[in-house]
C-alpha atoms as a PDB file:
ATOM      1  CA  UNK A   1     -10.285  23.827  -1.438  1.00  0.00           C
ATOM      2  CA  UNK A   2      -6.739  23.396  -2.341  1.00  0.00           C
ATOM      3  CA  UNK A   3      -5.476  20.237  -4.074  1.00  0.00           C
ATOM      4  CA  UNK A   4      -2.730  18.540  -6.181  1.00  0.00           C
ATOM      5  CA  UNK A   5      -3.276  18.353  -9.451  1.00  0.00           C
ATOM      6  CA  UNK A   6      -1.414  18.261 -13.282  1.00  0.00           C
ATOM      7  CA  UNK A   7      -2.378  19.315 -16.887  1.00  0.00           C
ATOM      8  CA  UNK A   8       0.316  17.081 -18.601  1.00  0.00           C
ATOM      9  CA  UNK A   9       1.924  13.503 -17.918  1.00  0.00           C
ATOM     10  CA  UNK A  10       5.715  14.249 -16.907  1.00  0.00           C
ATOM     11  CA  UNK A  11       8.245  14.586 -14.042  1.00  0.00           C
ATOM     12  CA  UNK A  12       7.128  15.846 -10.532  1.00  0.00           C
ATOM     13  CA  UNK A  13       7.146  19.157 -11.756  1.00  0.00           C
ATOM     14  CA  UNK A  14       3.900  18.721 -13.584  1.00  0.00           C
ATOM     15  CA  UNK A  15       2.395  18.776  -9.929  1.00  0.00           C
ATOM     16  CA  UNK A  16       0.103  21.999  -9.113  1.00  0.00           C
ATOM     17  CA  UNK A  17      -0.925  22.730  -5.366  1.00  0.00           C
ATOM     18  CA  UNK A  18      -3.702  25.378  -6.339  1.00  0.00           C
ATOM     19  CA  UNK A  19      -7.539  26.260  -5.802  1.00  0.00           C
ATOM     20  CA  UNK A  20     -10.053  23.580  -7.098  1.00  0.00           C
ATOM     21  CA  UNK A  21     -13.832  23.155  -6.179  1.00  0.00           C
ATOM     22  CA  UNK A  22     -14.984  20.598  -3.361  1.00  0.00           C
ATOM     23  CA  UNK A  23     -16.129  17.796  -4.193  1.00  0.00           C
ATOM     24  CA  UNK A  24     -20.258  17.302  -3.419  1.00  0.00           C
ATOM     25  CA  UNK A  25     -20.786  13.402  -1.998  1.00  0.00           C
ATOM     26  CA  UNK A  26     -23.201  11.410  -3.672  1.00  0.00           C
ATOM     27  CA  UNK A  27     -25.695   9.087  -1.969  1.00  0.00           C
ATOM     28  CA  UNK A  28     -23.772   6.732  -0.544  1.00  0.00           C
ATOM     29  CA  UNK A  29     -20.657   8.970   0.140  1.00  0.00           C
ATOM     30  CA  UNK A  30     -18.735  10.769   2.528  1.00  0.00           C
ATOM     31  CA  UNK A  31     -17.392  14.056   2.344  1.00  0.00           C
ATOM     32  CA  UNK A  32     -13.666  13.750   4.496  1.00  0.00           C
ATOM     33  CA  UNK A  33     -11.588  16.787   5.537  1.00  0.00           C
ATOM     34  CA  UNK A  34      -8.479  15.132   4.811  1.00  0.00           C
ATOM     35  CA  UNK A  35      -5.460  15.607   7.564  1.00  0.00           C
ATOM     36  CA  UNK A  36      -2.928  13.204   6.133  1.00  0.00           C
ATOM     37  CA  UNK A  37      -2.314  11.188   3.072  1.00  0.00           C
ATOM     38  CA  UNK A  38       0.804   9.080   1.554  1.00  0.00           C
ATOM     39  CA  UNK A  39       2.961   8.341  -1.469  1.00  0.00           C
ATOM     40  CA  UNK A  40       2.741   5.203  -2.950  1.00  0.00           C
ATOM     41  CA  UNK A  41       4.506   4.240  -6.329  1.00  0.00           C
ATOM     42  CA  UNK A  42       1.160   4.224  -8.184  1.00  0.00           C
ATOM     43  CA  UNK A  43       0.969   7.879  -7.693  1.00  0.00           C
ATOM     44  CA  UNK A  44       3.897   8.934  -9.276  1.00  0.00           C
ATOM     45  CA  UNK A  45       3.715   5.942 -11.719  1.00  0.00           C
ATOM     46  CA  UNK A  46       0.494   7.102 -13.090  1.00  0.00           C
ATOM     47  CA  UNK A  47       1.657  10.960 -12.824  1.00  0.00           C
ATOM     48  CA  UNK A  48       4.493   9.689 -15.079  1.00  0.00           C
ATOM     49  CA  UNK A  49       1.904   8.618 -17.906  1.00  0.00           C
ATOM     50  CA  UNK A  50       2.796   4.629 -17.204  1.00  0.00           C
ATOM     51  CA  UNK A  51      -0.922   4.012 -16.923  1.00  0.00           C
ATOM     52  CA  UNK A  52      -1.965   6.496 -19.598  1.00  0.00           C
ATOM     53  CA  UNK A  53      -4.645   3.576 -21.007  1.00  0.00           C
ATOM     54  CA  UNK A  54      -6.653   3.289 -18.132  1.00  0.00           C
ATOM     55  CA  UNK A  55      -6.272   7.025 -16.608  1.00  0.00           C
ATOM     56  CA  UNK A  56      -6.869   8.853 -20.360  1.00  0.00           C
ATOM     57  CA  UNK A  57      -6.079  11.819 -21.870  1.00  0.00           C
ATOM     58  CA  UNK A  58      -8.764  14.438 -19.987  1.00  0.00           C
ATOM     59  CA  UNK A  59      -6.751  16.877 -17.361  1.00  0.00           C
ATOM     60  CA  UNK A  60      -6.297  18.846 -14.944  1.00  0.00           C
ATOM     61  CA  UNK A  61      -6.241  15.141 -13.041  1.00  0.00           C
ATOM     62  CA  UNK A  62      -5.801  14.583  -9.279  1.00  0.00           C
ATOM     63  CA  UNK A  63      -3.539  12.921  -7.520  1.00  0.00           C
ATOM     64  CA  UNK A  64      -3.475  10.262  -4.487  1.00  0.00           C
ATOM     65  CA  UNK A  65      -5.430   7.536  -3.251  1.00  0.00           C
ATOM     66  CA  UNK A  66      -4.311   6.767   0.479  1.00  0.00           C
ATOM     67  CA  UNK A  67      -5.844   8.810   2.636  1.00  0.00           C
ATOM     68  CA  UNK A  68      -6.914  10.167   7.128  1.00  0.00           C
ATOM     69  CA  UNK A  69      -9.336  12.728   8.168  1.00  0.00           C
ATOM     70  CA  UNK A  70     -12.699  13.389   9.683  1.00  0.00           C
ATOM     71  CA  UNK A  71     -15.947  13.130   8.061  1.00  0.00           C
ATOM     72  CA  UNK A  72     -17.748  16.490   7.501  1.00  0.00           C
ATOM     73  CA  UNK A  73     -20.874  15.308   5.407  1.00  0.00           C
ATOM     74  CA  UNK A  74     -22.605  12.156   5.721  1.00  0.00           C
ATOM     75  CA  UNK A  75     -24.559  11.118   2.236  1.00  0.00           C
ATOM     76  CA  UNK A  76     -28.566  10.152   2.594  1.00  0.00           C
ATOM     77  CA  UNK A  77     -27.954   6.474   1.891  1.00  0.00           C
ATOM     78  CA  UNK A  78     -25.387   5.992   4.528  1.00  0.00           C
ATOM     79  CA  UNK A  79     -25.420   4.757   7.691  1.00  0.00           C
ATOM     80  CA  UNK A  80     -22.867   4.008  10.370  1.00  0.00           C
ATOM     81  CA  UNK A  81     -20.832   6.900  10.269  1.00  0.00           C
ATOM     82  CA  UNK A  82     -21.754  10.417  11.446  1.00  0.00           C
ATOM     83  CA  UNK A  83     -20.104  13.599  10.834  1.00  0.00           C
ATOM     84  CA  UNK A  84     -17.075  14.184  13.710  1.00  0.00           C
ATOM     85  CA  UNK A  85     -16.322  10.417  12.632  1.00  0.00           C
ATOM     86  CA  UNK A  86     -12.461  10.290  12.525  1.00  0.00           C
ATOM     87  CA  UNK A  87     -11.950   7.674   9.492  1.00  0.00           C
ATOM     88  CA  UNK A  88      -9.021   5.620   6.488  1.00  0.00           C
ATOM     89  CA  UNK A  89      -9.420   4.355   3.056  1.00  0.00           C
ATOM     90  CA  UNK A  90      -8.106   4.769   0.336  1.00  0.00           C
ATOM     91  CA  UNK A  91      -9.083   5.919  -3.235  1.00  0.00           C
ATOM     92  CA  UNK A  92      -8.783   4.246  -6.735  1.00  0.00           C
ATOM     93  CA  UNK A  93      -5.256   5.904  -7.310  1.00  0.00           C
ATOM     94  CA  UNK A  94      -5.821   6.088 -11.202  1.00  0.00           C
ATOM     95  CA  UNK A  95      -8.972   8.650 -10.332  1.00  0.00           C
ATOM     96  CA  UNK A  96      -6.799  10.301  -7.325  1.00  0.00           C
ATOM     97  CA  UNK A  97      -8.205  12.766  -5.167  1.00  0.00           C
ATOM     98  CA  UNK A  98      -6.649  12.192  -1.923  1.00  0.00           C
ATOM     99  CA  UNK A  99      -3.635  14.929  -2.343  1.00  0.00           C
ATOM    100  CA  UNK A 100      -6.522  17.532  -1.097  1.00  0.00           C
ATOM    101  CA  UNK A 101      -8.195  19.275   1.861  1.00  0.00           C
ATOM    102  CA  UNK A 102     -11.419  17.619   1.145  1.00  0.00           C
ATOM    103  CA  UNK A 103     -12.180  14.154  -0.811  1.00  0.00           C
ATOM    104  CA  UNK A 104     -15.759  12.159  -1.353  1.00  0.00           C
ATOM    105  CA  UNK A 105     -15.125   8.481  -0.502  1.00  0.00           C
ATOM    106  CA  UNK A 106     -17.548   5.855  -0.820  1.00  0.00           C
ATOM    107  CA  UNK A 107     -19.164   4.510   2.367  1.00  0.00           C
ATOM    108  CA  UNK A 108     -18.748   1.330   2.068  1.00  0.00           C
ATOM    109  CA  UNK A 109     -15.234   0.954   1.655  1.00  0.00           C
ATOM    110  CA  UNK A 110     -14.326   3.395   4.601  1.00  0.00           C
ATOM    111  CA  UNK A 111     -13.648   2.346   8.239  1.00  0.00           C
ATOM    112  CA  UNK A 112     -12.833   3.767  11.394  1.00  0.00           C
ATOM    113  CA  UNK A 113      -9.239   4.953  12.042  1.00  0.00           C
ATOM    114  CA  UNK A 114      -7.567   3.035  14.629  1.00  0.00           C
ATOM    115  CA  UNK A 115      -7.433   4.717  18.043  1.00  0.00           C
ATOM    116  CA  UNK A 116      -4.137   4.550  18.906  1.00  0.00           C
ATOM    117  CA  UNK A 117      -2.465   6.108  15.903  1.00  0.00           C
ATOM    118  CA  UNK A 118      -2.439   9.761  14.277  1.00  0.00           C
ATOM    119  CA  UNK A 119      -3.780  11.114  11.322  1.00  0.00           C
ATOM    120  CA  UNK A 120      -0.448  10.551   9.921  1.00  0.00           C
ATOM    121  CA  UNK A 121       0.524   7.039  10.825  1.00  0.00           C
ATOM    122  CA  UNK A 122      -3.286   5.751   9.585  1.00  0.00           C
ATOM    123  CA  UNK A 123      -2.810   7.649   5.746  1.00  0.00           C
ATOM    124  CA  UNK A 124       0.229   5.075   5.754  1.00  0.00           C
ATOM    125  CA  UNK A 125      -1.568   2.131   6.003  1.00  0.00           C
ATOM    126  CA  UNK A 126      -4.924   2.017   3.318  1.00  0.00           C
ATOM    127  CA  UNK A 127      -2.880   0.415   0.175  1.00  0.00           C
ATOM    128  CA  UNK A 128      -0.051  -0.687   1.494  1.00  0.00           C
ATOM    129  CA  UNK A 129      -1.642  -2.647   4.683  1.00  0.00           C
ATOM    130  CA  UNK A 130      -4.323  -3.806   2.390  1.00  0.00           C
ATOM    131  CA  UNK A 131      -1.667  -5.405  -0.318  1.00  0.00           C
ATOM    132  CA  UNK A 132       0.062  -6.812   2.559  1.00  0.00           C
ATOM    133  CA  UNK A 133      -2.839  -8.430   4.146  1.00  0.00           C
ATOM    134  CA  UNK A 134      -4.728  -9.378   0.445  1.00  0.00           C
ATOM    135  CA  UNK A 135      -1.588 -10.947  -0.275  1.00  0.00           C
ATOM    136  CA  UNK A 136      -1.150 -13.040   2.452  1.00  0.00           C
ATOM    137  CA  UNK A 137      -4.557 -14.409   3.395  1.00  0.00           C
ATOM    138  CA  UNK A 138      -6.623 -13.632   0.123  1.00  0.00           C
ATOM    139  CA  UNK A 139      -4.096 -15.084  -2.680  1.00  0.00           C
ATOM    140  CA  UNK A 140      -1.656 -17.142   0.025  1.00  0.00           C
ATOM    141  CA  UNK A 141      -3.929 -18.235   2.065  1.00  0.00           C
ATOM    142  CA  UNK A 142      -1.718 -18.018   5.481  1.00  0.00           C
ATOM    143  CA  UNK A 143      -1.212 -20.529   8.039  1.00  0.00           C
ATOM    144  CA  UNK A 144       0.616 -20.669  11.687  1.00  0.00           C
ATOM    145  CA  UNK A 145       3.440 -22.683  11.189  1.00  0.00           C
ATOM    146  CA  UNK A 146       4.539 -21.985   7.750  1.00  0.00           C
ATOM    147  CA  UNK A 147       7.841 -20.577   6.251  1.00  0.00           C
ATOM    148  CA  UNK A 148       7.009 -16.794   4.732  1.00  0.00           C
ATOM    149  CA  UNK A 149       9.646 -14.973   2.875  1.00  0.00           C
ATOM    150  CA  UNK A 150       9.288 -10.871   2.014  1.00  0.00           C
ATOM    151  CA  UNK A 151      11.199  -9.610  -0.210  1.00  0.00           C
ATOM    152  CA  UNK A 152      11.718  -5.858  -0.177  1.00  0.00           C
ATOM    153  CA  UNK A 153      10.906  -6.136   3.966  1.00  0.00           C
ATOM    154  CA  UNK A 154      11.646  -2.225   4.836  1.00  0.00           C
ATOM    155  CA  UNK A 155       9.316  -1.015   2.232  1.00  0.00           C
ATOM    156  CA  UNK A 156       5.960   0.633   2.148  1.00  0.00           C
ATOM    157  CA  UNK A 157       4.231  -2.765   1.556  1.00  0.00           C
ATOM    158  CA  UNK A 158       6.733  -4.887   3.370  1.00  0.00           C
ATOM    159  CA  UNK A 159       7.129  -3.325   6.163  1.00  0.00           C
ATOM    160  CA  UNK A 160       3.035  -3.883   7.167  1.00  0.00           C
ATOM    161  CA  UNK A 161       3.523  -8.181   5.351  1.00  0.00           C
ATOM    162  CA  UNK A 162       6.328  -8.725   7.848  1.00  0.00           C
ATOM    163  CA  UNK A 163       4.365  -7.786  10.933  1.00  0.00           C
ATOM    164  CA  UNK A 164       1.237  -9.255   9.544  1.00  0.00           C
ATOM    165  CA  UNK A 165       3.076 -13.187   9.030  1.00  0.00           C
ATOM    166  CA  UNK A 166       4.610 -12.538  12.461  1.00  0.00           C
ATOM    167  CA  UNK A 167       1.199 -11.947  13.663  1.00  0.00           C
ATOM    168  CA  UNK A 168      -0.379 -15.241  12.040  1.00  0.00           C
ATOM    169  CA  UNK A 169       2.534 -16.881  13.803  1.00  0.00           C
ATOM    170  CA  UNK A 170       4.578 -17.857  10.849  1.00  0.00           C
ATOM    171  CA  UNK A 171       8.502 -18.005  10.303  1.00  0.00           C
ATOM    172  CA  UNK A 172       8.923 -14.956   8.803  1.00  0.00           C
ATOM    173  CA  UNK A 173      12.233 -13.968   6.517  1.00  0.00           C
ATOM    174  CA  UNK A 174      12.878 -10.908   5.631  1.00  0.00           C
ATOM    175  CA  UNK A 175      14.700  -9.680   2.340  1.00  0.00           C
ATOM    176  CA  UNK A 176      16.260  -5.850   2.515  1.00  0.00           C
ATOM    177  CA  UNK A 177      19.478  -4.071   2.013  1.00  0.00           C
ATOM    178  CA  UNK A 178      22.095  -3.747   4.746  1.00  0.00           C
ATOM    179  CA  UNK A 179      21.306   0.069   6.080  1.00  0.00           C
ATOM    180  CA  UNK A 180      17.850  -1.354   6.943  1.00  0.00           C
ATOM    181  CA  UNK A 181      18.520  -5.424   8.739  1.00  0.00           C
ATOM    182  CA  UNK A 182      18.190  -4.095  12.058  1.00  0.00           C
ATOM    183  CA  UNK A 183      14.945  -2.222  11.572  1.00  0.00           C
ATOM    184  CA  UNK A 184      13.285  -5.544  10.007  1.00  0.00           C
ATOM    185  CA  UNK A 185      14.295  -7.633  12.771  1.00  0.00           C
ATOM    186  CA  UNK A 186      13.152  -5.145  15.247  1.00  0.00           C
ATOM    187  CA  UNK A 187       9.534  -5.646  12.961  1.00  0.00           C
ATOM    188  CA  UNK A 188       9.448  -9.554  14.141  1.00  0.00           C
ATOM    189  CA  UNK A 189      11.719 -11.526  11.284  1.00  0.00           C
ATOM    190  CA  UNK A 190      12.763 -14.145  12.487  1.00  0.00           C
ATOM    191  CA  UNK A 191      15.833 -14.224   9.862  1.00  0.00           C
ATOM    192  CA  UNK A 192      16.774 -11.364   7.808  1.00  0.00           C
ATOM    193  CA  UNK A 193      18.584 -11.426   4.365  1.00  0.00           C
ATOM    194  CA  UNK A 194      21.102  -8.739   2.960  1.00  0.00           C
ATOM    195  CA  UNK A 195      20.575  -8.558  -0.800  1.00  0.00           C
ATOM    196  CA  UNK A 196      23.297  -7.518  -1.182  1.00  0.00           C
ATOM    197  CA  UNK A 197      25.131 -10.356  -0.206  1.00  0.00           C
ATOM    198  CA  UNK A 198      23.017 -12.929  -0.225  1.00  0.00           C
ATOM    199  CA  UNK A 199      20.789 -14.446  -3.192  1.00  0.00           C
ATOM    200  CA  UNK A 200      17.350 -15.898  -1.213  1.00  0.00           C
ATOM    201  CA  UNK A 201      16.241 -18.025  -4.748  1.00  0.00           C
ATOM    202  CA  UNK A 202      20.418 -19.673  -5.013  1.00  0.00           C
ATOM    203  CA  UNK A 203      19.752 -20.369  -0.381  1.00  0.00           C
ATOM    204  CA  UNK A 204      18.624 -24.119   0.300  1.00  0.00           C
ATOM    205  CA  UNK A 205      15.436 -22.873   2.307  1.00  0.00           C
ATOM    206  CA  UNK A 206      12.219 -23.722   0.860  1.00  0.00           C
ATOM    207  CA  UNK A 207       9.073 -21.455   1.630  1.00  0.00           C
ATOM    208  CA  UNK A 208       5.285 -21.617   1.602  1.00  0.00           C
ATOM    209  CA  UNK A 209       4.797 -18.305   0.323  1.00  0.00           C
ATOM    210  CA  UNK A 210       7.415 -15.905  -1.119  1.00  0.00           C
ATOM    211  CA  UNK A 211       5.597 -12.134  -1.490  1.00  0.00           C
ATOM    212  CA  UNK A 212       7.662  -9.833  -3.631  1.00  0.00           C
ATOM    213  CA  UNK A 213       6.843  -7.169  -2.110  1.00  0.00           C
ATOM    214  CA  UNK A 214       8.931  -4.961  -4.675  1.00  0.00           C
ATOM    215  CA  UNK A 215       8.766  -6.791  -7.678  1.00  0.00           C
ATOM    216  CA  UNK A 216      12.549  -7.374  -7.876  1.00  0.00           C
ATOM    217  CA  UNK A 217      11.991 -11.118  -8.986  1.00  0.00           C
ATOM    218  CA  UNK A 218       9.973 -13.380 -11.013  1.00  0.00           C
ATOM    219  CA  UNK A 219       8.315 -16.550 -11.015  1.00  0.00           C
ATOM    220  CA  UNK A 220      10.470 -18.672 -12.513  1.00  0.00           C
ATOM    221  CA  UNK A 221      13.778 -17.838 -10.262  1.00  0.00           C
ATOM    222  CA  UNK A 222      11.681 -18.966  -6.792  1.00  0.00           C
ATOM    223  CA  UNK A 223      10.077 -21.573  -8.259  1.00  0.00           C
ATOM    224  CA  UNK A 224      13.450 -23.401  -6.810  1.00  0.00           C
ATOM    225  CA  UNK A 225      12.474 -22.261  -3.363  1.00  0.00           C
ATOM    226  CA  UNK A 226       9.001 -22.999  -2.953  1.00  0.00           C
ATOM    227  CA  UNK A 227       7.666 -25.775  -1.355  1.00  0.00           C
ATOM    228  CA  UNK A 228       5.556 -28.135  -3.937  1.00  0.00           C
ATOM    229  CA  UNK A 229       2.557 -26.110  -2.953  1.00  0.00           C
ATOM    230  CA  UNK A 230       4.247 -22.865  -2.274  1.00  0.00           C
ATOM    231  CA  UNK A 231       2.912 -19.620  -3.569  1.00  0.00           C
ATOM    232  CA  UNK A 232       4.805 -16.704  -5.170  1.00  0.00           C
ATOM    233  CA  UNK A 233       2.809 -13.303  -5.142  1.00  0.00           C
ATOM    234  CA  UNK A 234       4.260 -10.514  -6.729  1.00  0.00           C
ATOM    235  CA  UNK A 235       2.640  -6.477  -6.810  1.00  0.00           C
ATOM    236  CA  UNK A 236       4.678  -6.120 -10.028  1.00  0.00           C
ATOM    237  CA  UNK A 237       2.217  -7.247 -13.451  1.00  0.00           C
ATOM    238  CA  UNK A 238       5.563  -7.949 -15.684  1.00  0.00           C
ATOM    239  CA  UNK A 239       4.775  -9.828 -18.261  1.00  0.00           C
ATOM    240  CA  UNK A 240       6.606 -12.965 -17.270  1.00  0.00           C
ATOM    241  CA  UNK A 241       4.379 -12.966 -13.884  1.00  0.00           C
ATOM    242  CA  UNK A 242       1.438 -12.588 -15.847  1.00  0.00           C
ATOM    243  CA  UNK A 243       2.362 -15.444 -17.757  1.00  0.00           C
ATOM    244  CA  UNK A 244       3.106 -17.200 -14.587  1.00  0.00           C
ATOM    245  CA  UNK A 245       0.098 -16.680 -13.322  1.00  0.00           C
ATOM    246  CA  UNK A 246      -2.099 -17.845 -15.985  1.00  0.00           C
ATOM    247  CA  UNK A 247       0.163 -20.817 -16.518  1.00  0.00           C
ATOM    248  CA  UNK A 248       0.065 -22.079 -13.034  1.00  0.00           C
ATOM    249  CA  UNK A 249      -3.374 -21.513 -12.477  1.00  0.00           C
ATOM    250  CA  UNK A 250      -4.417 -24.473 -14.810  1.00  0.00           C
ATOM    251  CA  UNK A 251      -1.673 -26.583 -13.050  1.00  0.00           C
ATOM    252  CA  UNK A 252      -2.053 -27.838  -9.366  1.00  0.00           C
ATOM    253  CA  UNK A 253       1.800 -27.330  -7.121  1.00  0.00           C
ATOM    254  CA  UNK A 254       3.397 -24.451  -7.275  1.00  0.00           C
ATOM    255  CA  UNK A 255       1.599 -20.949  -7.984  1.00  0.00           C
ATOM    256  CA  UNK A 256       2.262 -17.441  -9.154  1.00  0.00           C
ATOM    257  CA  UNK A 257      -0.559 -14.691  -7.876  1.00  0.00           C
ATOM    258  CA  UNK A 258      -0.924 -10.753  -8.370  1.00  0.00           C
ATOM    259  CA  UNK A 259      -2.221  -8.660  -6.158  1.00  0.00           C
ATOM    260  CA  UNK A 260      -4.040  -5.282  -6.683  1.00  0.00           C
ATOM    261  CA  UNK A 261      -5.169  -4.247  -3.396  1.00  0.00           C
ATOM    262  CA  UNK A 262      -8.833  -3.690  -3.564  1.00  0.00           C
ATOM    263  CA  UNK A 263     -10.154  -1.669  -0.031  1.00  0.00           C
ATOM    264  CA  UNK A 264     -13.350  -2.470   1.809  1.00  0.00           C
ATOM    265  CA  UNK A 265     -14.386  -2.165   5.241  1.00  0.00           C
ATOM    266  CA  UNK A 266     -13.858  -5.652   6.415  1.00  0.00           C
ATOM    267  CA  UNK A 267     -10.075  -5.712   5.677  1.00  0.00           C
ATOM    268  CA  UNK A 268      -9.578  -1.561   6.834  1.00  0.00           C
ATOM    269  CA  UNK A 269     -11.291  -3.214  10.417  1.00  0.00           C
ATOM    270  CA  UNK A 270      -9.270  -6.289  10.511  1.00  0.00           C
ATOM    271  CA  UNK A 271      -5.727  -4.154  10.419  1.00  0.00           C
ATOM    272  CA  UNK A 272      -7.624  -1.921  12.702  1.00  0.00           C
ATOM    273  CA  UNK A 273      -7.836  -4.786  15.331  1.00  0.00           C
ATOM    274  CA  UNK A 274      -4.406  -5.463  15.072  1.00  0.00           C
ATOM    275  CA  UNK A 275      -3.044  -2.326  15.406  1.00  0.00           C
ATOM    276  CA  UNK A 276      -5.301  -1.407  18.479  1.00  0.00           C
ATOM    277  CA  UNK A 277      -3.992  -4.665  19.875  1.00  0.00           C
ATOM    278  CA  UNK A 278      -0.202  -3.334  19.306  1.00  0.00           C
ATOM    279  CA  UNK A 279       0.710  -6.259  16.672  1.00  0.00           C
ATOM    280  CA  UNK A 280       1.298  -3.641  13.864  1.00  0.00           C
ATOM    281  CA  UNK A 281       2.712  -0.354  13.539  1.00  0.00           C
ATOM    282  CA  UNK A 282       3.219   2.485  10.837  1.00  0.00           C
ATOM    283  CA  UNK A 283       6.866   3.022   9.666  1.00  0.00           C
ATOM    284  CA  UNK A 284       7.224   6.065   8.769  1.00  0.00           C
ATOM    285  CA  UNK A 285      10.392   7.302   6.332  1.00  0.00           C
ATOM    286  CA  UNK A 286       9.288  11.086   6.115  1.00  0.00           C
ATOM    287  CA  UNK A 287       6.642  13.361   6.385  1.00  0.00           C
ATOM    288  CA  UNK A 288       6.006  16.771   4.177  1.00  0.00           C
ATOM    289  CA  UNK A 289       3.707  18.861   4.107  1.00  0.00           C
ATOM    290  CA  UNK A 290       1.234  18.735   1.021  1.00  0.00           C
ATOM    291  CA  UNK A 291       2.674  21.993  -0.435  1.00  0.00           C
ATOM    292  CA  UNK A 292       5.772  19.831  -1.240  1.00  0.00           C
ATOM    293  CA  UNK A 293       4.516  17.095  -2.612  1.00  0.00           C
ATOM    294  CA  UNK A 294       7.243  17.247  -5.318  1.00  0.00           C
ATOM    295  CA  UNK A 295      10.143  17.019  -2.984  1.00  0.00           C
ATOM    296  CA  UNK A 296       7.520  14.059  -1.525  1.00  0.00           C
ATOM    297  CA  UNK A 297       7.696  12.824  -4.960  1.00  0.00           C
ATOM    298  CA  UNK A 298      11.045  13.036  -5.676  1.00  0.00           C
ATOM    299  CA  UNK A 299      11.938  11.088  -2.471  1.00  0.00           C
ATOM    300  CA  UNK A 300       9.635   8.284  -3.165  1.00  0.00           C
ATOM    301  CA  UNK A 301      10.893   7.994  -6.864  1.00  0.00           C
ATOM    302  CA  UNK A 302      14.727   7.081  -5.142  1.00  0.00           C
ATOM    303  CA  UNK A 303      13.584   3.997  -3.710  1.00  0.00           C
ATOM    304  CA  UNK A 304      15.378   4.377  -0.812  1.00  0.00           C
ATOM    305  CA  UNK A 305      12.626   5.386   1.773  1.00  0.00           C
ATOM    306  CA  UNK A 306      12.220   2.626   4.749  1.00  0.00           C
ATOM    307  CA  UNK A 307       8.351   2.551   5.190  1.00  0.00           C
ATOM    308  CA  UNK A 308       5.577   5.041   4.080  1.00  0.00           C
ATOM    309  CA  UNK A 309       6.136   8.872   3.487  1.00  0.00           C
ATOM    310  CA  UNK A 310       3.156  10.825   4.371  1.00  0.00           C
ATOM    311  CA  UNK A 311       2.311  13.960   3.589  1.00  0.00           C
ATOM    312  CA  UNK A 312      -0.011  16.471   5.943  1.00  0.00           C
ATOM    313  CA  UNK A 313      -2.825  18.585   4.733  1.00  0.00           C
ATOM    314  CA  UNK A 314      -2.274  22.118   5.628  1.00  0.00           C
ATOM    315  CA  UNK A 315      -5.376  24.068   6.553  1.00  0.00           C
ATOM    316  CA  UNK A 316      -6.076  27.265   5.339  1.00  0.00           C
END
């Protein structure tokens, strides 16, 4: 099969598209001809050598973690899925594997792929739907009613936590730049904020949970802004939110969380559900083919993309 892979931590133009050998599925596994899959940060951070500790010094390595296709081996231990199965999860993006034609996921952390969107739009979702939805309910522990602020609301991650407060029925606010206001309203804010012109921790509004969806901001500038029992989650481990995390943990009032999506079935079906019922939708910023995943790369490493880019697996 063919697959993305690199012998040396560096720019995007460490990435290889070449031959490799396909994977064989252990016991509890699935074998998945992949159709789509999608950038996140984490890819190229990792590619870049950021999280050389933890990913190690052994290469080639793979690439990728979010990944759509259609199960083509079922493993002996498994049941509920069948081969034909059309299926989303993602992987552990320090391992990779889902830049490929063919990747062995683990059962049990693999769902069905909602009917009502393509290959492409479902690769969008695994990690960032999952850090939108672990962040809210898991670590904020969302109500109807309450005040929910985004910041960084026409990203990858943001894009999925503004649709998912709407859904919960909360007043949702959304933080972007100025190019992207009108796409977050369309999304269900009920008030969007121009960063560039407006400073949400120096506004009088107070929130219940403030998500920084981009990790532009820290603890201790929305502490101001939270309500006495308002919760600040950030995707960003700086070591001032770490801090913040384990300082306001031993504290009751106001909190600072981190989120590391984790995937498993039962949150993969719950954003199923809501995107069959038309609450949630894929934004998409591009799609490339896997053969360019450096240009794919490249664009992600801008920061400018509004939503996921995806990339499509080419068959042979």
């Amino acid at each position: 099969m063919k697959a993305v892979i690199f012998n040396q931590y560096g720019s995007s133009n460490v990435l290889e598209y070449r031959e490799i050998d396909t994977p064989k599925i252990k016991p509890d596994e699935l074998l998945v001809k992949i159709s789509a899959t999608s950038v996140n940060p984490v890819d190229w951070k990792m590619r870049q050598g950021h999280l050389q500790l933890i990913s190690g010094y052994n290469f080639p390595k793979q690439i990728g973690a979010d990944l759509s296709g259609v199960v083509v081996e079922v493993g002996e231990r498994v049941t509920g899925f069948q081969p034909g199965d059309e299926v989303y999860t993602s992987l552990n993006p320090v391992s990779g594997g889902a830049c490929a034609q063919y990747a062995a996921v683990k059962a049990i952390s693999t769902a069905l792929k909602p009917t009502n969107m393509t290959h492409e739009e479902a690769a969008a979702v695994p990690i960032a739907g999952l850090t939108a939805l672990q962040s809210l309910f898991d670590l904020g522990q969302i109500r109807p009613g309450q005040k929910v602020l985004i910041n960084g609301a026409s990203g990858g991650v943001g894009t999925y936590a503004v649709q998912i407060a709407k859904a919960m029925e909360t007043e949702v606010t959304g933080v972007c730049s100025t190019a992207n206001l009108e796409r977050v309203k369309q999304l269900g804010a009920d008030i969007v904020l121009d960063y560039t012109q407006v400073d949400f921790t120096q506004q009088g509004t107070q929130y219940d949970i403030i998500l920084d969806a981009v990790g532009k901001q820290i603890f201790s500038n929305c502490e101001k802004v939270l309500k006495p029992d308002g919760i600040y989650i950030s995707t960003l481990p700086t070591p001032e939110n770490i801090f913040a995390s384990a300082q306001t943990w031993l504290f009751p009032g106001k909190s600072a969380k981190l989120v590391l999506a984790q995937p498993n079935r039962r949150d993969l079906d719950a954003l199923r559900d809501w995107i069959e019922a038309g609450k949630i939708q894929s934004v998409i910023a591009r799609v490339f083919p896997l053969s360019d995943i450096i240009e794919a790369h490249n664009y992600s490493e801008t920061g400018r993309a509004v939503g996921k880019i995806v990339c499509v697996v080419e068959t042979d």
